[in-house]
Protein backbone atom coordinates (compact mmCIF):
# COMPACT_ATOMS: atom_id res chain seq x y z
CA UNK A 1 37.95 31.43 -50.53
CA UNK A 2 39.71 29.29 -47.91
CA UNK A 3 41.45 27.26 -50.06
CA UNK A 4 42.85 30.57 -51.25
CA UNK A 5 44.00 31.73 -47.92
CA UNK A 6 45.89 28.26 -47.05
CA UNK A 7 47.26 28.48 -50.28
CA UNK A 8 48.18 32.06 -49.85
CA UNK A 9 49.59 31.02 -46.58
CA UNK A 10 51.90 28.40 -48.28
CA UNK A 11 53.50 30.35 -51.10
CA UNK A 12 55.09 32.94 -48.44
CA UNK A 13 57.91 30.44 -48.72
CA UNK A 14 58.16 29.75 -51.57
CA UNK A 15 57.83 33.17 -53.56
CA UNK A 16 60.87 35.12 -54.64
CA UNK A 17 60.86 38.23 -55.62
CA UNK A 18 63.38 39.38 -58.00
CA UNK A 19 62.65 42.90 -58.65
CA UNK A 20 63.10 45.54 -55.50
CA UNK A 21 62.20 48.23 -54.96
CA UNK A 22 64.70 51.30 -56.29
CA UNK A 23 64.89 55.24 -55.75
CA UNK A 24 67.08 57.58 -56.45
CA UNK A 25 67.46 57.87 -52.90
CA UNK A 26 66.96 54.50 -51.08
CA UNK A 27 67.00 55.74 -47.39
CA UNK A 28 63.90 57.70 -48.43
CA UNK A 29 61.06 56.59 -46.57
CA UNK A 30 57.32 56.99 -46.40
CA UNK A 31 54.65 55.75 -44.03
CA UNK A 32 51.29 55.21 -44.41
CA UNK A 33 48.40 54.67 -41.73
CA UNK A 34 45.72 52.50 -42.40
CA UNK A 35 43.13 49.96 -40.54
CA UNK A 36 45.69 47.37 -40.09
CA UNK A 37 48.77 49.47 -38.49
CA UNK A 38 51.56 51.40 -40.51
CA UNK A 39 53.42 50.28 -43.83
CA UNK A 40 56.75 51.44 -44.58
CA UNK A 41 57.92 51.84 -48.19
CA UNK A 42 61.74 52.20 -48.73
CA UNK A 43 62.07 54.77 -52.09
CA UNK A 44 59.81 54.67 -54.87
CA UNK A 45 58.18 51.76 -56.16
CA UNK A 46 58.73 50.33 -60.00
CA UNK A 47 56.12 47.63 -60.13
CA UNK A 48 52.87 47.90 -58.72
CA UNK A 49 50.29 45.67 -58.08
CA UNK A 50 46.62 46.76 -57.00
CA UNK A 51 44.08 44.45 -55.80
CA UNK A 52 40.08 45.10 -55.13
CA UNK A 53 38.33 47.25 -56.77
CA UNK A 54 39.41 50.40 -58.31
CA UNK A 55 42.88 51.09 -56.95
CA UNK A 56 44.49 50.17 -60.32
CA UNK A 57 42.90 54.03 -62.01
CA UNK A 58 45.73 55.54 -59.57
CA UNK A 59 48.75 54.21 -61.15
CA UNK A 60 47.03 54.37 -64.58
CA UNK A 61 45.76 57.69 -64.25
CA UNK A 62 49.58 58.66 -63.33
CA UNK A 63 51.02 57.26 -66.29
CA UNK A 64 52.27 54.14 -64.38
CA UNK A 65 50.84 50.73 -65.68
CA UNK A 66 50.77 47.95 -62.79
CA UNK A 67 52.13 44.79 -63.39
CA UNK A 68 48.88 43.08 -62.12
CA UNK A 69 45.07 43.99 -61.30
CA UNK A 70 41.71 42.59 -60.22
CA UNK A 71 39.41 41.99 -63.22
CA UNK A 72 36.24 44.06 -63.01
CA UNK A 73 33.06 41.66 -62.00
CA UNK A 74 30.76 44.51 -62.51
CA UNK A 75 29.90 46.64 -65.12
CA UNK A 76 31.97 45.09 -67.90
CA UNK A 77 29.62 44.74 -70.11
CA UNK A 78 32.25 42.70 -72.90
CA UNK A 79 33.53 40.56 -70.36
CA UNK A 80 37.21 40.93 -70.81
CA UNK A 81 37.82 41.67 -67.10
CA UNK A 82 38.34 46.02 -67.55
CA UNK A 83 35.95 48.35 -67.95
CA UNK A 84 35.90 50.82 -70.47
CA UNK A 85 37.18 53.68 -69.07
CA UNK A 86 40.35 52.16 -68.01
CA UNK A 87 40.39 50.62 -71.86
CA UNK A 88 40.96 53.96 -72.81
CA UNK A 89 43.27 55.03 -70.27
CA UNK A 90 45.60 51.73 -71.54
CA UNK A 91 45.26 52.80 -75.05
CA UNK A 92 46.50 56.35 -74.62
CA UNK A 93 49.56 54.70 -72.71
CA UNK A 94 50.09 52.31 -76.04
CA UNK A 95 50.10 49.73 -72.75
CA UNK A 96 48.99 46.04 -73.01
CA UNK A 97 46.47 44.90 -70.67
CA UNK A 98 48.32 44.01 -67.26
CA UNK A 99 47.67 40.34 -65.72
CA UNK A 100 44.23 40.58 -64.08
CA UNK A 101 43.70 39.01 -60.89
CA UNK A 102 40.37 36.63 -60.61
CA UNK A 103 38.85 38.09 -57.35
CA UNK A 104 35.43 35.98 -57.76
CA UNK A 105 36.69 33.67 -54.69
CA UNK A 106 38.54 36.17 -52.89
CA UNK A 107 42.23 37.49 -53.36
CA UNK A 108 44.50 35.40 -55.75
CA UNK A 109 47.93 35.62 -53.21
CA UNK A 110 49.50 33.11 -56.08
CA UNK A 111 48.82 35.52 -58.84
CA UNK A 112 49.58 38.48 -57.07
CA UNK A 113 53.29 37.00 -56.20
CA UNK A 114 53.63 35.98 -59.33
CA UNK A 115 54.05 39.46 -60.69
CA UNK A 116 57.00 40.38 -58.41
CA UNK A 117 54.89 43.37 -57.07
CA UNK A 118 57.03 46.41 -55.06
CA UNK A 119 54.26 47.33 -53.00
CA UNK A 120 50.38 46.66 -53.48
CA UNK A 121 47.86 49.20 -53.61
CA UNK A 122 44.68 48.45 -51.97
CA UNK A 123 43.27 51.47 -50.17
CA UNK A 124 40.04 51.03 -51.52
CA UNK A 125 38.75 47.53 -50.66
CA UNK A 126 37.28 45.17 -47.91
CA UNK A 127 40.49 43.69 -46.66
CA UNK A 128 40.38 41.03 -43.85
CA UNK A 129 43.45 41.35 -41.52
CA UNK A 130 44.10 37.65 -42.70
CA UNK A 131 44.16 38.81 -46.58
CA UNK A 132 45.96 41.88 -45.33
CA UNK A 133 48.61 39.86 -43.74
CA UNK A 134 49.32 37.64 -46.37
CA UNK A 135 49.86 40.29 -49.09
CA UNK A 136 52.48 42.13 -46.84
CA UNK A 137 54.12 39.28 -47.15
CA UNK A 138 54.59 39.22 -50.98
CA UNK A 139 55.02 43.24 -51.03
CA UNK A 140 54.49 46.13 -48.20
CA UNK A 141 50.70 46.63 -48.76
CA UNK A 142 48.15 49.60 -48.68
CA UNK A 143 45.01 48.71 -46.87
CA UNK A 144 41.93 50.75 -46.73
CA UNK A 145 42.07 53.94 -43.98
CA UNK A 146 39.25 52.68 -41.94
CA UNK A 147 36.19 50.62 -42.64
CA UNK A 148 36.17 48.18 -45.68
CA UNK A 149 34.98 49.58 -48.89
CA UNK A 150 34.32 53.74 -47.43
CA UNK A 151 37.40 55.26 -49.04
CA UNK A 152 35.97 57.89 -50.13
CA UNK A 153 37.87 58.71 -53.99
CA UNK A 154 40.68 61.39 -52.38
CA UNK A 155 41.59 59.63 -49.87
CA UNK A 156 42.06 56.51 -52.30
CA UNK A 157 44.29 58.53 -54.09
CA UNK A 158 45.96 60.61 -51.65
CA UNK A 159 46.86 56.42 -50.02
CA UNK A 160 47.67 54.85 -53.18
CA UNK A 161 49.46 57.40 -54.46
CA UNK A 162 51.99 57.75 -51.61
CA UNK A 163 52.87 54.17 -51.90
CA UNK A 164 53.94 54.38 -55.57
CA UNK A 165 56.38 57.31 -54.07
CA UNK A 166 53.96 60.18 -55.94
CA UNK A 167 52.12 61.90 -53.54
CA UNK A 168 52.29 65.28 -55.40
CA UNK A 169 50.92 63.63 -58.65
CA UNK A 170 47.98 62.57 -56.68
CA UNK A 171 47.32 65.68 -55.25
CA UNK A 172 47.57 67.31 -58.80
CA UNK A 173 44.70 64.42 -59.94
CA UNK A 174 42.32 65.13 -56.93
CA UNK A 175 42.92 68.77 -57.69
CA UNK A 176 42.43 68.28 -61.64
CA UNK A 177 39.11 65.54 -60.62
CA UNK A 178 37.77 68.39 -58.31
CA UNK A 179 38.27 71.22 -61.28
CA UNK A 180 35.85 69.03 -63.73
CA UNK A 181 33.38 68.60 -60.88
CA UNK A 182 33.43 71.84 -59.68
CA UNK A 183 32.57 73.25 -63.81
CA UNK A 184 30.03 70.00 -64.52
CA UNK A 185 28.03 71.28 -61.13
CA UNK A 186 28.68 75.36 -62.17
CA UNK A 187 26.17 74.72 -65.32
CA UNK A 188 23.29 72.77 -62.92
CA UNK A 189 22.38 75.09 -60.36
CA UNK A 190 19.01 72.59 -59.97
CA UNK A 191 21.45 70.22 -57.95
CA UNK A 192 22.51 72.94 -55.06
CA UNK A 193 21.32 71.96 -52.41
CA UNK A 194 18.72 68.88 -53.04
CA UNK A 195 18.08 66.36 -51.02
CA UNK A 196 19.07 63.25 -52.82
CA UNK A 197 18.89 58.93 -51.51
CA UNK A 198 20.75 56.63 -52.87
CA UNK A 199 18.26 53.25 -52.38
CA UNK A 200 20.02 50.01 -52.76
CA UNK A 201 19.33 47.40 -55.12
CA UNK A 202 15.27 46.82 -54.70
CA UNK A 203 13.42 43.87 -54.53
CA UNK A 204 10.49 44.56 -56.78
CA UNK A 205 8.65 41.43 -55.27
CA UNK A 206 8.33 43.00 -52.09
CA UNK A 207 8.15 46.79 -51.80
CA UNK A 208 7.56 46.84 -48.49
CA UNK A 209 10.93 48.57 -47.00
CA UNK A 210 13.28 50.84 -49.12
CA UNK A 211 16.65 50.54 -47.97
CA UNK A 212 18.97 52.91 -48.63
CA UNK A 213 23.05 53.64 -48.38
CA UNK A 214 23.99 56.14 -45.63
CA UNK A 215 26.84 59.08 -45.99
CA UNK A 216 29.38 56.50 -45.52
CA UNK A 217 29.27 54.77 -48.70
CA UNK A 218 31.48 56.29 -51.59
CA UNK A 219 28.21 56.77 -53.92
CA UNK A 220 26.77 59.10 -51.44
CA UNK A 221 30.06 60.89 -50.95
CA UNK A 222 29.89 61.09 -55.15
CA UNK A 223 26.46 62.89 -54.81
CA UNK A 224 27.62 65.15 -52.09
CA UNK A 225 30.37 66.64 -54.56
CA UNK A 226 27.89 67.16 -57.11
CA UNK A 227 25.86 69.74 -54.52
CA UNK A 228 23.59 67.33 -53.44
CA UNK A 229 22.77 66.87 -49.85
CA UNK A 230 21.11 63.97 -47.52
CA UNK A 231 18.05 64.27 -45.79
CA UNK A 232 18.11 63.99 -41.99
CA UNK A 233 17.39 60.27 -41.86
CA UNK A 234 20.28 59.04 -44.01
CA UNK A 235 21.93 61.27 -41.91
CA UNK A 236 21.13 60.00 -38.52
CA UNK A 237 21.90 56.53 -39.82
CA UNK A 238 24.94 57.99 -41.29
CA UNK A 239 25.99 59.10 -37.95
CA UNK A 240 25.45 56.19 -35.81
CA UNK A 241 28.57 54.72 -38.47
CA UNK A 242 26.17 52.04 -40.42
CA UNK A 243 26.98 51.35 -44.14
CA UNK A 244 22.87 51.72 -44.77
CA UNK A 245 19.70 51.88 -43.07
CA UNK A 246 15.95 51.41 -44.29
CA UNK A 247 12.49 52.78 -43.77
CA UNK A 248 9.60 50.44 -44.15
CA UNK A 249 7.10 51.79 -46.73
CA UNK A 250 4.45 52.40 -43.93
CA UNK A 251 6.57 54.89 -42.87
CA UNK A 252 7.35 56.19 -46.30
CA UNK A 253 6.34 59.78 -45.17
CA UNK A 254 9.53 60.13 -43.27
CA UNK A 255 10.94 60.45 -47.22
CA UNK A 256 8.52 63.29 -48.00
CA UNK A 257 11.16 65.40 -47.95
CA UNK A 258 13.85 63.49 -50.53
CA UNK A 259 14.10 65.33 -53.80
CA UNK A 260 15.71 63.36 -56.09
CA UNK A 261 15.97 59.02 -55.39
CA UNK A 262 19.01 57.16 -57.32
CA UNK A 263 18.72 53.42 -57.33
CA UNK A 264 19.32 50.75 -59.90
CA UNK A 265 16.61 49.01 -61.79
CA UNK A 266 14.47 49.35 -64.68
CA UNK A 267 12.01 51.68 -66.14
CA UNK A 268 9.48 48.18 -64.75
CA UNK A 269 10.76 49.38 -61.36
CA UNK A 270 9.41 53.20 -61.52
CA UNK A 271 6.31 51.84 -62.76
CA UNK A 272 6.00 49.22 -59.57
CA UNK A 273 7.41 52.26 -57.29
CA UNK A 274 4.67 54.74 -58.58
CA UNK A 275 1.43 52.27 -58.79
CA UNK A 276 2.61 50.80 -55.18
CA UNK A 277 -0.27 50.93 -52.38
CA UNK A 278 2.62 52.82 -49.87
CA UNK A 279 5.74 53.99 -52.44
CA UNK A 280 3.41 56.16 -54.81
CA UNK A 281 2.74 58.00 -52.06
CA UNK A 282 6.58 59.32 -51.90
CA UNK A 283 6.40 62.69 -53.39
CA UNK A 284 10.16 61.87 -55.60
CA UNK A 285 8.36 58.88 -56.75
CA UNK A 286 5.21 60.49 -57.22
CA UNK A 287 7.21 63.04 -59.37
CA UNK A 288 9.38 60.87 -61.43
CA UNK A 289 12.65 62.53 -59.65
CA UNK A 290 14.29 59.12 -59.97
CA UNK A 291 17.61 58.34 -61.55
CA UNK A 292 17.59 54.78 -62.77
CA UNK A 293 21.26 52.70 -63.17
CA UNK A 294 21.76 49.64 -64.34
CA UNK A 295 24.69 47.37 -64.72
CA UNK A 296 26.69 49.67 -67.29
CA UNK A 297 29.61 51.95 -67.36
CA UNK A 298 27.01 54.57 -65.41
CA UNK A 299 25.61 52.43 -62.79
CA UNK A 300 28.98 51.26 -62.04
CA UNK A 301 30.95 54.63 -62.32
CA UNK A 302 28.35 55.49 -59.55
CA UNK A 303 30.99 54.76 -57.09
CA UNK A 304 33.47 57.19 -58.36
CA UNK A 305 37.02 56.57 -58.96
CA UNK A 306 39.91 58.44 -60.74
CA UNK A 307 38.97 57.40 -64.40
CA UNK A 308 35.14 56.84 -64.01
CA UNK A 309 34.78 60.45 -63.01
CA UNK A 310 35.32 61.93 -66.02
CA UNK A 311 34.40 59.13 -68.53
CA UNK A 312 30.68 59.45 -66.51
CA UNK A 313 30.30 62.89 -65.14
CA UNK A 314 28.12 64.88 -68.06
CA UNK A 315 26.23 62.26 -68.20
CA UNK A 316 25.66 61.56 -64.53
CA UNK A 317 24.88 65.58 -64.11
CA UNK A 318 22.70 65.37 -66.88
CA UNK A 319 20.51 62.69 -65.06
CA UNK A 320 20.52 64.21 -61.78
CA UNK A 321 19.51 67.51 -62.68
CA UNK A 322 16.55 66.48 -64.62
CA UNK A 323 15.16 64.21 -61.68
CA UNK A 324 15.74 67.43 -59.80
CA UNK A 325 13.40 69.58 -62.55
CA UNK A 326 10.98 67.21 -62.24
CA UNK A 327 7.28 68.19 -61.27
C-alpha cells in the first residue's frame, strides 16, 4: 500500500495525458461537493475512469464504457475480476472488458494514469485524502459525499453521474431503479413494516456477541427500500454516526423484537445460532426468520448498486419475505 502511494506520488510528473476533456460547450461547468472540498469539471467527460467499488455500474448502466475499473475481490465467483451482472451489462454494449485496476494493495495511481482518464468516478469508496489527492492529480476526481463507504446507491449516482456531464440520465436510472423496487415490494406486503438486522460476518467459534451494521451502511439503506425497518437499537447506534454496533448474547433479549436477521454464513450457522445456550433464545432465530448470504452474486449484490439491483432483486424479495412468514 505505501509503496503504492510513493509511487503514485512520483508518476504526477511524469504522466501525460493526451486526451481532454471536450463538450460541446467548453465553458460549461459543474461542481461537485464531496468529503475532500469541491471538484470542478470543465464540459463533459469522454473517458472515464472509476475506482473502488461499484462506481463503474454508473457509466455502464448509461451506455458509457470506462476506459479503466477496479476488479471485483468479492463475489466473483470465476475470478476474472467482474461480476456477473456487469458481464451482462458489457455484452449488451458489444463492449470489451475495460482495463481493471488491482485494488488488493490499495489504489493502482500507475494504472489509473495509464488510461488517460477525464475525470474519475469514485463516490462510492473509502478514499484517504492522500489517495484522494493523488488521483486529482491524474484527472479531477469524485470522492465519496461524506464518510468512506456510506453512499447510499442515489447519491452514488446522482455524484458519479454529474461528473460524466449526465446528471439527467442519472436521475432517469434512480427513477427507473426506484420503479422496479417500488413493484418487487407491491407483491410482498409481509415486508411492510418489519423489523429487520443486518448481523455482520459471525464468528461461529464464539457466539457470544452478535454484531450488527447500523442505518449507515448501504445494506441497511437496501433493506429500508424494500419496506423494512430497524429496530430501536440499530437505531440508536445508527444515530450516534457508528458504521455498527453489537449486543452481547446475554443481552440477546434486547433483539426480541427483530423480525427478520440477514447475515452471511451457512445453513451450519442457523443450526449453531438455534442450539446456542443464549442465541436460541432470539425469537427470529428461534423462528428460522433468517436470510443466509454467502459469497455469491446475492450476498454481494447485498450492498446495492445500479446493476446488482435488478440482476438480484426477485430473488432478494423472495428471501426476505419468507424469513418474514416464518413461524
Amino acid at each position: 500500500m505505501q509503496a503504492r502511494m510513493e509511487r503514485g506520488f512520483a508518476i504526477l510528473t511524469m504522466v501525460f495525458l493526451a486526451v481532454a476533456p471536450v463538450s460541446a460547450d467548453p465553458n460549461d461547468l459543474v461542481e461537485i461537493v464531496h468529503a475532500y472540498g469541491t471538484t470542478t469539471i470543465t464540459g463533459q467527460p469522454e473517458r472515464i475512469a472509476t475506482v473502488s467499488w461499484s462506481n463503474h455500474e454508473v457509466p455502464l448502466a448509461l451506455g458509457v464504457v470506462p476506459v479503466g475499473m477496479a476488479a471485483a475481490n468479492f463475489g466473483d465467483d470465476d475470478g476474472d475480476g467482474v461480476l456477473p451482472w456487469v458481464a451482462d451489462r458489457l455484452a449488451e454494449l458489444g463492449a470489451e472488458t475495460p482495463v481493471l485496476f488491482d485494488e488488493g494493495d490499495g489504489i493502482d495511481f500507475e494504472a489509473v494514469a495509464a488510461t488517460g482518464p477525464d475525470v474519475i468516478l469514485a463516490a462510492h469508496s473509502g478514499l484517504s485524502r492522500q489517495e484522494y489527492e493523488i488521483l486529482s492529480q491524474i484527472a479531477p476526481t469524485i470522492a465519496f459525499p461524506h464518510m468512506p463507504w456510506t453512499t447510499e446507491w442515489r447519491e452514488m449516482i446522482r455524484m458519479n453521474s454529474a461528473g460524466m456531464g449526465r446528471p439527467e440520465a442519472g436521475a432517469a436510472l434512480i427513477a427507473d431503479l426506484e420503479a422496479q423496487i417500488t413493484r418487487a415490494v407491491a407483491g410482498t406486503p409481509a415486508l411492510a413494516g418489519k423489523n429487520a438486522i443486518f448481523v455482520t460476518h459471525l464468528d461461529p467459534t464464539d457466539l457470544s456477541r452478535i454484531p450488527f451494521y447500523s442505518d449507515n451502511d448501504t445494506r441497511v439503506a437496501f433493506l429500508h427500500d424494500l419496506g423494512l425497518v430497524s429496530p430501536p437499537l440499530v437505531q440508536e447506534i445508527s444515530a450516534s454516526g457508528r458504521f455498527s454496533g453489537e449486543v452481547s448474547a446475554e443481552q440477546i433479549d434486547r433483539l426480541d423484537d427483530v423480525d427478520i436477521v440477514v447475515t452471511y454464513g451457512t445453513a451450519a450457522l442457523l443450526e449453531q445460532l438455534g442450539t446456542h445456550v443464549l442465541t436460541q433464545r432470539m425469537p427470529a432465530i428461534s423462528r428460522g426468520a433468517v436470510v443466509l448470504l454467502s459469497n455469491d452474486p446475492l450476498g454481494t449484490a447485498a450492498s446495492p448498486s445500479p446493476l446488482s439491483i435488478p440482476y438480484v432483486l426477485d430473488q432478494y424479495v423472495a428471501l426476505l419475505a419468507a424469513a418474514a412468514r416464518a413461524e
